[in-house]
Protein backbone atom coordinates (compact mmCIF):
# COMPACT_ATOMS: atom_id res chain seq x y z
CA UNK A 1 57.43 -14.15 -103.23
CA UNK A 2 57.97 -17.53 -101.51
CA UNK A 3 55.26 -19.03 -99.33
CA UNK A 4 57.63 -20.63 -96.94
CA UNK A 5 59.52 -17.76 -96.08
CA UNK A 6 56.34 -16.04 -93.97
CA UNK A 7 55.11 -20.04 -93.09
CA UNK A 8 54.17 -21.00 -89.86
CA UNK A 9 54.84 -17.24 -88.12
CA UNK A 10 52.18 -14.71 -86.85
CA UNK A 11 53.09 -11.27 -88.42
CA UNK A 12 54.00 -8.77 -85.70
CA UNK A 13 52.86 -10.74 -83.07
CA UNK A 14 56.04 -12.18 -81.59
CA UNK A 15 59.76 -11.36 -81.71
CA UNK A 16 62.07 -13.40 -83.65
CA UNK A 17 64.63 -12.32 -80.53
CA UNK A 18 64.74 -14.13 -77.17
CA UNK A 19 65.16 -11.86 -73.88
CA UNK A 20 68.04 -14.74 -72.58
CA UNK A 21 71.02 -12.83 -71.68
CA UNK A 22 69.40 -9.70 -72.17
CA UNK A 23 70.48 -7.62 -69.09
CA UNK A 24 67.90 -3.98 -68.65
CA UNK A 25 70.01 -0.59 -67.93
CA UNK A 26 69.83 0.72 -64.33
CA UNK A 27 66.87 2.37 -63.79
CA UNK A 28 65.83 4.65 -60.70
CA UNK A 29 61.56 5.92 -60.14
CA UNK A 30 61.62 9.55 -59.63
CA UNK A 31 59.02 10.89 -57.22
CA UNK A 32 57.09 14.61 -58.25
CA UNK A 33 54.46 16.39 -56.25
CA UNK A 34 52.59 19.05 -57.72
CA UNK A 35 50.85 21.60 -55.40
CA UNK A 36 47.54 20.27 -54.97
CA UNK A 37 49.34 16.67 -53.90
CA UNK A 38 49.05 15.14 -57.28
CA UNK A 39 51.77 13.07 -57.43
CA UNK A 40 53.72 11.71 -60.48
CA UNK A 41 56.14 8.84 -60.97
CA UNK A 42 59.02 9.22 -63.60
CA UNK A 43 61.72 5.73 -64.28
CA UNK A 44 65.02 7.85 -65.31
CA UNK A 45 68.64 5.96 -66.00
CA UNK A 46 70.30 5.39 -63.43
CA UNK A 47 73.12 7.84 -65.35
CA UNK A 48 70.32 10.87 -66.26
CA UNK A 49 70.24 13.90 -64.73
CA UNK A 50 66.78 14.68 -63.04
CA UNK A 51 65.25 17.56 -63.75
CA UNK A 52 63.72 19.59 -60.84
CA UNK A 53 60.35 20.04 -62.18
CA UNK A 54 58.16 17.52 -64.76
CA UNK A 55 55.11 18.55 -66.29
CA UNK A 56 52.17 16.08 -65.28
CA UNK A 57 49.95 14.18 -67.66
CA UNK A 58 47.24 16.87 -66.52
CA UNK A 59 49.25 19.28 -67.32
CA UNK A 60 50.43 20.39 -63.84
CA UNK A 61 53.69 21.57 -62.92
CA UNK A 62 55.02 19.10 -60.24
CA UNK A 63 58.50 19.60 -58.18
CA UNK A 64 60.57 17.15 -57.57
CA UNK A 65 60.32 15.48 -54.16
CA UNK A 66 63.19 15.87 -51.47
CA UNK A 67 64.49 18.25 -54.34
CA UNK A 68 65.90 21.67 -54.62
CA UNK A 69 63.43 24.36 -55.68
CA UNK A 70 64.59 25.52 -59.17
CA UNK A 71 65.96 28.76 -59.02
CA UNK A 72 63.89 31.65 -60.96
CA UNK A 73 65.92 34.51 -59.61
CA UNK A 74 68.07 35.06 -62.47
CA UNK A 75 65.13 35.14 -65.30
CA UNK A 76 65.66 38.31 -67.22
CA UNK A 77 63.07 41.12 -66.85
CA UNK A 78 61.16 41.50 -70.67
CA UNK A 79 62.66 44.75 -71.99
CA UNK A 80 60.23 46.84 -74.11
CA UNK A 81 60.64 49.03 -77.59
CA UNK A 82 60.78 51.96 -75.22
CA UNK A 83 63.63 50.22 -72.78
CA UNK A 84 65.74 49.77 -75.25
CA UNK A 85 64.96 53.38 -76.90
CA UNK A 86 65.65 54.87 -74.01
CA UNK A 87 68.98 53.08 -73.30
CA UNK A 88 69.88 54.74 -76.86
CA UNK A 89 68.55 58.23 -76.66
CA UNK A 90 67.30 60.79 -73.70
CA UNK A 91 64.19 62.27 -73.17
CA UNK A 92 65.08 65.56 -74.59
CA UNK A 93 66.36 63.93 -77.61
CA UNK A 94 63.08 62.05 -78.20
CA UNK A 95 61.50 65.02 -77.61
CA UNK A 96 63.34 67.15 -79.90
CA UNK A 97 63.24 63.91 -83.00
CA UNK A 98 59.45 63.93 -82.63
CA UNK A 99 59.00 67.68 -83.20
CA UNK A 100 60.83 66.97 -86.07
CA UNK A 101 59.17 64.71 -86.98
CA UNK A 102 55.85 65.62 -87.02
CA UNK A 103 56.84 69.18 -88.55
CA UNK A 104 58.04 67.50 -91.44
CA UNK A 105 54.43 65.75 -91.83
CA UNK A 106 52.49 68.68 -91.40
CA UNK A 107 54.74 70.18 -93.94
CA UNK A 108 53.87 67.45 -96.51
CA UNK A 109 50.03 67.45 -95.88
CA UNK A 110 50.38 71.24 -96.60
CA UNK A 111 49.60 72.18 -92.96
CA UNK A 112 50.98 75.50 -90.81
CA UNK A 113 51.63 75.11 -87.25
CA UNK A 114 49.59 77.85 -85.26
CA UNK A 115 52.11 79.28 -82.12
């Protein structure tokens, strides 16, 4: 490798690039509060779409100042095994499937069922 390729510069330490003409993108500081009055400063585009809640270095949920409240209405409710069983079968079925059930296991283990 050449010596006077690399001579006279400071690897990584400066830019070969001058910031003249160089023109930043529209910014805008976002504003967050979380609920113990922590608050948190976000720099968005001026284009991006700001979300209504930002998680704080500390880990805090913080809302968005002069924001809406997101909406949690719609969240769906966490449907069990046994929701969706029962959105299959009825009681009386279920009812009727386990005796089945469990007379065919006693049957196997050699078992009678006392009435």
């Amino acid at each position: 490798m050449s010596d006077r390729s690399l001579r006279g510069m400071r690897l990584g330490a400066q830019s070969m690039e001058t910031e003249s003409g160089v023109e930043p993108a529209p910014r805008q500081r976002v504003e967050y509060r979380c609920e113990d009055g922590e608050q948190v400063f976000v720099t968005f585009s001026s284009e991006a779409e700001i979300p209504p809640v930002w998680v704080s270095k500390t880990g805090k949920e913080a809302l968005l100042v002069d924001g809406e409240r997101p909406d949690t209405s719609n969240d769906k409710a966490v449907r069990t095994h046994w929701d969706m069983l029962l959105e299959r079968r009825s009681l009386p079925e279920l009812e009727q499937i386990l005796e089945d059930r469990l007379t065919l296991l006693r049957e196997r283990r050699g078992e009678r069922r006392s009435a």
